[in-house]
C-alpha atoms as a PDB file:
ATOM      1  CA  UNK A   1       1.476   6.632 -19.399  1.00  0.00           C
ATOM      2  CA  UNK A   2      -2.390   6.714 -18.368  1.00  0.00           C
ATOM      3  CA  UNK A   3      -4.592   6.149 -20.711  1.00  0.00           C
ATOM      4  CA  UNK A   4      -8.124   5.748 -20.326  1.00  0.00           C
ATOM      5  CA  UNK A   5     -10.518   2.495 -19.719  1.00  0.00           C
ATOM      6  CA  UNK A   6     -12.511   1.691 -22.007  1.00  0.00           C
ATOM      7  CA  UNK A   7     -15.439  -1.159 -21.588  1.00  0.00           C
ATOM      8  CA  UNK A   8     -14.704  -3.746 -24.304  1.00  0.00           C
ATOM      9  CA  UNK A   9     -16.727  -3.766 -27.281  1.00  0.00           C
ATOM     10  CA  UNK A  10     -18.796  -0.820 -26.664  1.00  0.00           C
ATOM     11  CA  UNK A  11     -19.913   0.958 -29.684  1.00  0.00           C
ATOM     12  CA  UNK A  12     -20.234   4.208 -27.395  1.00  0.00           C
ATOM     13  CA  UNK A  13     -17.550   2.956 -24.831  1.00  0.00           C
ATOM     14  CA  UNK A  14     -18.357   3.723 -21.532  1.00  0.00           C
ATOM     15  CA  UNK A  15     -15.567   5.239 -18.812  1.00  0.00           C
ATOM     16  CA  UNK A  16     -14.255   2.698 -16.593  1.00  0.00           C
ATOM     17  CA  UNK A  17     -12.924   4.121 -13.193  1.00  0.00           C
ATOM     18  CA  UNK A  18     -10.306   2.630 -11.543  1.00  0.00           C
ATOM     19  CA  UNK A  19     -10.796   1.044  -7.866  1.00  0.00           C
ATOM     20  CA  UNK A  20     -10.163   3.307  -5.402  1.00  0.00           C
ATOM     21  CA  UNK A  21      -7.281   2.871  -3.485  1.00  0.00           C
ATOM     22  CA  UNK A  22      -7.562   1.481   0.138  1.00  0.00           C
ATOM     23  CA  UNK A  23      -8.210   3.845   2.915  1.00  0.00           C
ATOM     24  CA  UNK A  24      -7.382   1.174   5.840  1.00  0.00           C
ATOM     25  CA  UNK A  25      -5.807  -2.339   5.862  1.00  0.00           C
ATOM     26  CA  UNK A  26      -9.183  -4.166   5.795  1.00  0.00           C
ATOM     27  CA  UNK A  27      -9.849  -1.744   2.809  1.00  0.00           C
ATOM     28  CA  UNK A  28      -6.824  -3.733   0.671  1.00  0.00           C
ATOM     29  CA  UNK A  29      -8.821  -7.205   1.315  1.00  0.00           C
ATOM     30  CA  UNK A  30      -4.794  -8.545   2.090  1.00  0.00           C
ATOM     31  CA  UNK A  31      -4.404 -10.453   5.384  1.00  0.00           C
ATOM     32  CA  UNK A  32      -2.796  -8.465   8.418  1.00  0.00           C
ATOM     33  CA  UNK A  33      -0.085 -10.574   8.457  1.00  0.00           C
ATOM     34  CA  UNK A  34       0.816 -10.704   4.934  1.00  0.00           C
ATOM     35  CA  UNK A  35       1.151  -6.934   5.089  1.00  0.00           C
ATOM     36  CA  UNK A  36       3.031  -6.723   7.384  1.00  0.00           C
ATOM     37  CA  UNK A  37       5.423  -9.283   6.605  1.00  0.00           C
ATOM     38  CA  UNK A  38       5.668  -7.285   3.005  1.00  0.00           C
ATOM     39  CA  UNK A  39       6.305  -3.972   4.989  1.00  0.00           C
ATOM     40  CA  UNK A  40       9.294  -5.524   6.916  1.00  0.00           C
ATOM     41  CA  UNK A  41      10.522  -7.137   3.969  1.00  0.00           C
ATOM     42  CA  UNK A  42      10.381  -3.941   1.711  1.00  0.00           C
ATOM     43  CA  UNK A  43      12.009  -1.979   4.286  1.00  0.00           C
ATOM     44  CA  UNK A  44      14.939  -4.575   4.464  1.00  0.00           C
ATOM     45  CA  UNK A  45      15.623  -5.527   1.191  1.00  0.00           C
ATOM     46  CA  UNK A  46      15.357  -1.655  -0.303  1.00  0.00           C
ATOM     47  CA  UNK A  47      17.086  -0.118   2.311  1.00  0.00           C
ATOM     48  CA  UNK A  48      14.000   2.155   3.385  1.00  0.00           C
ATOM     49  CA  UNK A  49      14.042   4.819   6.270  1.00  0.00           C
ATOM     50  CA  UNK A  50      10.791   6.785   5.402  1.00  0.00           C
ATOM     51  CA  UNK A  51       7.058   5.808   5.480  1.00  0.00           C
ATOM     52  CA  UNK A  52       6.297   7.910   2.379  1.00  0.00           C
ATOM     53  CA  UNK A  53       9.161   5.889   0.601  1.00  0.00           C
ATOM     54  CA  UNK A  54       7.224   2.573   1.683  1.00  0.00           C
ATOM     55  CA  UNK A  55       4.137   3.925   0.825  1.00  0.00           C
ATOM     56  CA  UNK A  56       5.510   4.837  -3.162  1.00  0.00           C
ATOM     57  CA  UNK A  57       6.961   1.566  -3.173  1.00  0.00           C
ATOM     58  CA  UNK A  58       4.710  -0.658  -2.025  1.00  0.00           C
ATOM     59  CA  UNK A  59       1.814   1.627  -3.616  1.00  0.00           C
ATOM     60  CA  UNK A  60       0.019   1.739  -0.660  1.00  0.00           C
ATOM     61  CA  UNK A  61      -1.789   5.040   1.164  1.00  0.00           C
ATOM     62  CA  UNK A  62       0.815   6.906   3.345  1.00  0.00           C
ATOM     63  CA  UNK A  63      -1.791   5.888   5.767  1.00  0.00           C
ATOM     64  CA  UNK A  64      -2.420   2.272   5.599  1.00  0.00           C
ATOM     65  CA  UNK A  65       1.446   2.048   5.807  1.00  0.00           C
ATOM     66  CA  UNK A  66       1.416   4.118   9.324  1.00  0.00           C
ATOM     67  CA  UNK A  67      -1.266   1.879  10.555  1.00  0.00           C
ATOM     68  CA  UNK A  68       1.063  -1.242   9.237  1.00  0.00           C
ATOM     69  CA  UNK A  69       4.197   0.110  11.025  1.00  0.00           C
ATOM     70  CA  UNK A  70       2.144   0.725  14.312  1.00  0.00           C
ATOM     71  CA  UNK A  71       1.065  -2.812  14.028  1.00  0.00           C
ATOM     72  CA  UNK A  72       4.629  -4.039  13.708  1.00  0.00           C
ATOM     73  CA  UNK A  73       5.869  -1.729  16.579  1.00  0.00           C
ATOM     74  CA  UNK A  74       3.487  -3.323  18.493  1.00  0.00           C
ATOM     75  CA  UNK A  75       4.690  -7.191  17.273  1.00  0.00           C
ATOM     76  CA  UNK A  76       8.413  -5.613  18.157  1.00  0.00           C
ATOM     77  CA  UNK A  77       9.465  -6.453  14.264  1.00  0.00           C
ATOM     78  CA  UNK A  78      10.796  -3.255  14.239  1.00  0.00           C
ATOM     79  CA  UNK A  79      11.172   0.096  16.356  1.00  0.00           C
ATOM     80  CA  UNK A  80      11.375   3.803  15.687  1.00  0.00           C
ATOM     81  CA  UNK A  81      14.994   5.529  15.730  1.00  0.00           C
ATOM     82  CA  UNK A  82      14.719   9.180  15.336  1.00  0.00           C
ATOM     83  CA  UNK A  83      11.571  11.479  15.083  1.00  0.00           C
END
């Protein structure tokens, strides 16, 4: 359920927006490394075939996961079967 911020103590509460989300790994302010080693672990543990399934779980842009499984191509943690 979303409900909205509210600035605490405000007699006239002002809207608080949420962050917005990340539009590149620098963008999260997470280590490379770290992300990646939560990618490969997410995949493993639940089983996941599809980026938008990684992105939903780890709640993470469809495209900050792409660039995160390029990255890990390129470390050969992982590989590609399939289109």
């Amino acid at each position: 359920m979303n409900l909205p911020l509210r600035a605490a103590g405000a007699a006239g509460a002002q809207q608080v927006r949420p962050p917005r989300p990340p539009q590149s790994v620098a963008d999260t302010g997470l280590e490379l490394g770290f992300l990646i080693d939560l990618l490969v672990k997410t995949i493993y543990r639940m089983g996941l075939e599809r980026p938008s399934a990684v992105a939903a779980a780890m709640k993470l842009p469809a495209g900050v996961i792409q660039s995160l499984i390029e990255e890990a191509q390129a470390r050969k943690l992982m590989e590609t079967l399939g289109q």
